[in-house]
PDB file of N, CA and C in Angstrom:
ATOM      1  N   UNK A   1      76.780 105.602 172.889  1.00  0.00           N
ATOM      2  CA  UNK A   1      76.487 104.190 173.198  1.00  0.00           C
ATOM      3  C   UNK A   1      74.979 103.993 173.368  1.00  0.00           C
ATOM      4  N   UNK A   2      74.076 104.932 173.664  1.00  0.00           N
ATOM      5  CA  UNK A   2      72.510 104.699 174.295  1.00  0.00           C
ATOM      6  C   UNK A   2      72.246 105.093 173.010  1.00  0.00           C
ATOM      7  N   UNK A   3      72.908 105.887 172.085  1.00  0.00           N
ATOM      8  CA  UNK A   3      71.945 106.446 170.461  1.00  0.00           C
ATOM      9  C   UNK A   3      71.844 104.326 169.928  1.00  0.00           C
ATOM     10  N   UNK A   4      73.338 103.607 170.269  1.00  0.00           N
ATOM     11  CA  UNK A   4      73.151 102.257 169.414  1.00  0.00           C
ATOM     12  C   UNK A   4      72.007 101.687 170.175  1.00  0.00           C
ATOM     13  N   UNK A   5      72.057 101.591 171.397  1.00  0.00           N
ATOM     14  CA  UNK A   5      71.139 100.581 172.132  1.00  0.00           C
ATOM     15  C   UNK A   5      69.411 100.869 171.230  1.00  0.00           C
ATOM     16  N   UNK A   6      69.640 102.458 171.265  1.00  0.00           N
ATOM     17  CA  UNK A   6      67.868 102.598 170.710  1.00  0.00           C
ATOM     18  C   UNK A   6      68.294 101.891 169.378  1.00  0.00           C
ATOM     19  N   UNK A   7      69.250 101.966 168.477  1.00  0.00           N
ATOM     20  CA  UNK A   7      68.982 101.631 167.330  1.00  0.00           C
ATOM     21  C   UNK A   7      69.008  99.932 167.093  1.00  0.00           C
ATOM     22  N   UNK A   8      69.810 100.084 167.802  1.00  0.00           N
ATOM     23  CA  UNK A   8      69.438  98.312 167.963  1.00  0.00           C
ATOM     24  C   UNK A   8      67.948  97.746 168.477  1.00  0.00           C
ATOM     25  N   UNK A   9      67.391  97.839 169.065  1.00  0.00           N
ATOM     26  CA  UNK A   9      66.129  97.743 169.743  1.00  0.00           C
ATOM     27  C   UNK A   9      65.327  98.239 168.596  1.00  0.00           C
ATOM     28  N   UNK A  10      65.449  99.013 167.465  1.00  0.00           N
ATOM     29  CA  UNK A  10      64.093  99.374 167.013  1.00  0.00           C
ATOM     30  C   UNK A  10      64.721  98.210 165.558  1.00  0.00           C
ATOM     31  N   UNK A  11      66.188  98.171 165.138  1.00  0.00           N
ATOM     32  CA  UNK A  11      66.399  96.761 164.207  1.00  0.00           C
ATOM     33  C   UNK A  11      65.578  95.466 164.320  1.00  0.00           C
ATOM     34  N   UNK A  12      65.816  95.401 165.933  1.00  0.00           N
ATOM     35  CA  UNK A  12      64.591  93.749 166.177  1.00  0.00           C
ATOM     36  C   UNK A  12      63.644  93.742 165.463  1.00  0.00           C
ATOM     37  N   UNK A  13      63.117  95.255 165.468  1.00  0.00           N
ATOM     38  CA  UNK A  13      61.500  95.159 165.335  1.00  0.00           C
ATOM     39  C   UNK A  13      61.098  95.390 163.795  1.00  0.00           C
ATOM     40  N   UNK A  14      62.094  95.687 163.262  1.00  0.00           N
ATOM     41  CA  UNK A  14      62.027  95.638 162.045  1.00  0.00           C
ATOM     42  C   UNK A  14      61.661  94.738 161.284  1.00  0.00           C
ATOM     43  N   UNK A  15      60.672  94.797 160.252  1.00  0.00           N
ATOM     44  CA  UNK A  15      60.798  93.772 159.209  1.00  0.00           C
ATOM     45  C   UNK A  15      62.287  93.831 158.341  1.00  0.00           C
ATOM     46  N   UNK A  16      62.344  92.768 157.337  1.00  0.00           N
ATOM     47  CA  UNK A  16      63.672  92.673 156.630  1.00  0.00           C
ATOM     48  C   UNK A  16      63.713  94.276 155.560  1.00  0.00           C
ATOM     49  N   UNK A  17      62.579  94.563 154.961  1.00  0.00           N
ATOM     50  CA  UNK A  17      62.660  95.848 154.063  1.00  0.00           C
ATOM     51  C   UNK A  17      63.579  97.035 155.190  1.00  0.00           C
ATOM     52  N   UNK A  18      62.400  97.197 156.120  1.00  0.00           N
ATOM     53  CA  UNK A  18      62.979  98.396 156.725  1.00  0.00           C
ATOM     54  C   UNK A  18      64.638  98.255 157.521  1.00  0.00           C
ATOM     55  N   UNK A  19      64.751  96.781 157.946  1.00  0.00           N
ATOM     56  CA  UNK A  19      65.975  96.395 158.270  1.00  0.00           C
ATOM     57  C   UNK A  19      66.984  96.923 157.475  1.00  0.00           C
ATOM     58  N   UNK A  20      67.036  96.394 156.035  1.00  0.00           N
ATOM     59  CA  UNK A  20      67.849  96.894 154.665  1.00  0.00           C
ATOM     60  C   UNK A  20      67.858  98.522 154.658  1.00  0.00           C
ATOM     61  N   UNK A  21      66.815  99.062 154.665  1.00  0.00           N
ATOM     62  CA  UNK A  21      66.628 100.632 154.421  1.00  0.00           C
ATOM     63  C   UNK A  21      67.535 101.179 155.691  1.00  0.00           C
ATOM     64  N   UNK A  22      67.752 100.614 156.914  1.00  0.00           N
ATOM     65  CA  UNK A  22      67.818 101.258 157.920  1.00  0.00           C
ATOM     66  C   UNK A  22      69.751 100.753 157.685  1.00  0.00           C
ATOM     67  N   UNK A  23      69.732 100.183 157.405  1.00  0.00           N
ATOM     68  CA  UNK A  23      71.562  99.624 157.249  1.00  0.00           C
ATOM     69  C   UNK A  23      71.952 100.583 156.571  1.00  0.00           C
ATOM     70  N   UNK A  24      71.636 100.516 155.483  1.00  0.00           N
ATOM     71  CA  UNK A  24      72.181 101.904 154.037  1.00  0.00           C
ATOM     72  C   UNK A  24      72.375 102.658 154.838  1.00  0.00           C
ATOM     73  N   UNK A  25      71.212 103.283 155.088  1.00  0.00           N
ATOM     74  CA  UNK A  25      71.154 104.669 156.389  1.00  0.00           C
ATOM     75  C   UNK A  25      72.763 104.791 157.076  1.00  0.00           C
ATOM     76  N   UNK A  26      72.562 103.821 157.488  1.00  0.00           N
ATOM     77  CA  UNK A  26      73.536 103.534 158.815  1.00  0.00           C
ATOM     78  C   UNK A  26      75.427 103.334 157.812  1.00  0.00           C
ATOM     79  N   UNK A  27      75.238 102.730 157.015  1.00  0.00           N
ATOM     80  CA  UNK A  27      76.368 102.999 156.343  1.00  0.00           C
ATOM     81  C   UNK A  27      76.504 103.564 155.464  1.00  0.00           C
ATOM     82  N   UNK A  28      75.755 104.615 155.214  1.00  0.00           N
ATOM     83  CA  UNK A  28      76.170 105.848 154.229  1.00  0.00           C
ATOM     84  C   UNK A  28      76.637 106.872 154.939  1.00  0.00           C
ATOM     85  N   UNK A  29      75.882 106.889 156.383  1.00  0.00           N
ATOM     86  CA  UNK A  29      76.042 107.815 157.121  1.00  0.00           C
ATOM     87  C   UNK A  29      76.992 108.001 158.550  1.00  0.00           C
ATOM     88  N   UNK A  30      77.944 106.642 158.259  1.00  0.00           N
ATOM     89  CA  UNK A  30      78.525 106.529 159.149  1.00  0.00           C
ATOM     90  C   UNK A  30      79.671 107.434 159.610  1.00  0.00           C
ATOM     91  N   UNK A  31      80.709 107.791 158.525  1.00  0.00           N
ATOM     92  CA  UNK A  31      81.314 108.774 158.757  1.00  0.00           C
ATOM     93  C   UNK A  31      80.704 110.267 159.494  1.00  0.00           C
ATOM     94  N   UNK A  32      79.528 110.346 159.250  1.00  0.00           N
ATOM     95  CA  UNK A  32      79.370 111.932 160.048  1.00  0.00           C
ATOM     96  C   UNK A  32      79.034 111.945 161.369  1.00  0.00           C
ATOM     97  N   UNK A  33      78.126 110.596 161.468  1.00  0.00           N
ATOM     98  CA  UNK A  33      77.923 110.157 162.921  1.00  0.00           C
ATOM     99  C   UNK A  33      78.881 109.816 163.627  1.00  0.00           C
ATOM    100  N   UNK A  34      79.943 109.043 162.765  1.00  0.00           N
ATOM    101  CA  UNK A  34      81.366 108.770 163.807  1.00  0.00           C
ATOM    102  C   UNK A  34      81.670 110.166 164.193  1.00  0.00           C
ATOM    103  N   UNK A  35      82.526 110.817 163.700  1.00  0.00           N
ATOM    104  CA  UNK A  35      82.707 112.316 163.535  1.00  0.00           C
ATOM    105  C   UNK A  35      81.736 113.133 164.375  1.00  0.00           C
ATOM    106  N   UNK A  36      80.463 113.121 164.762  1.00  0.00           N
ATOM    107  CA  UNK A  36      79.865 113.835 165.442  1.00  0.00           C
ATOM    108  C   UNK A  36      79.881 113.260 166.574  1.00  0.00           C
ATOM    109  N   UNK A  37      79.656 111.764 166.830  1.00  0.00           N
ATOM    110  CA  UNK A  37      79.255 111.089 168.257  1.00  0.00           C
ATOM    111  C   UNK A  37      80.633 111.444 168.942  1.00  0.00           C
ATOM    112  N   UNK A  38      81.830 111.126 168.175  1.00  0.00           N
ATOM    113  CA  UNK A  38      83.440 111.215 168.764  1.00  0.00           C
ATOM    114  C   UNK A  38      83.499 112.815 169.331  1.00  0.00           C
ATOM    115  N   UNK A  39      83.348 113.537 168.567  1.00  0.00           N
ATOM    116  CA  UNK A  39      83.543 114.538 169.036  1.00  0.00           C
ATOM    117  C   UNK A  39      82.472 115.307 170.249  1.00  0.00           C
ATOM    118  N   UNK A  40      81.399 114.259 170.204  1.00  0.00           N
ATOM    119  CA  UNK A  40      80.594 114.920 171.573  1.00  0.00           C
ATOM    120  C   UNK A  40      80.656 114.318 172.794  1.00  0.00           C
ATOM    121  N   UNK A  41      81.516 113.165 172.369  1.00  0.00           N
ATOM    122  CA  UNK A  41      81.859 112.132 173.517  1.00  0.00           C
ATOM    123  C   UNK A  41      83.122 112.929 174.369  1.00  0.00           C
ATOM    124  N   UNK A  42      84.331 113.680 173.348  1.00  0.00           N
ATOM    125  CA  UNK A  42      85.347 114.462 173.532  1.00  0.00           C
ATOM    126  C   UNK A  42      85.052 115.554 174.659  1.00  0.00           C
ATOM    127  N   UNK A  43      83.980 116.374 174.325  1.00  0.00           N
ATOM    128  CA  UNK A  43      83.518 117.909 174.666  1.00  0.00           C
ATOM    129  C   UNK A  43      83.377 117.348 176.171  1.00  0.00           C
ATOM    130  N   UNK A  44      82.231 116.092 176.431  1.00  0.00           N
ATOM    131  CA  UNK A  44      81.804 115.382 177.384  1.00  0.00           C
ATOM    132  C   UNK A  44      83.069 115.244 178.169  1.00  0.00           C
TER     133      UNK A  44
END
């Protein structure tokens, strides 16, 4: 939950390019981050 808050907070500050670049990111890569955050939330 605090990895979104930073990522949200640095989206504001984004211009629209890096906004776009940073989405892809974020949904290409969502499955491994789900998958990793879930499972460290689990261990926790």
């Amino acid at each position: 939950m605090f990895l979104f808050f930073i990522l949200f907070f640095y989206i504001n500050r984004f211009n629209k390019e890096s906004r776009k670049l940073l989405q892809f990111g974020l949904e290409t890569g969502f499955g491994e981050f789900n998958s990793l955050g879930f499972g460290f939330i689990n261990k926790v």
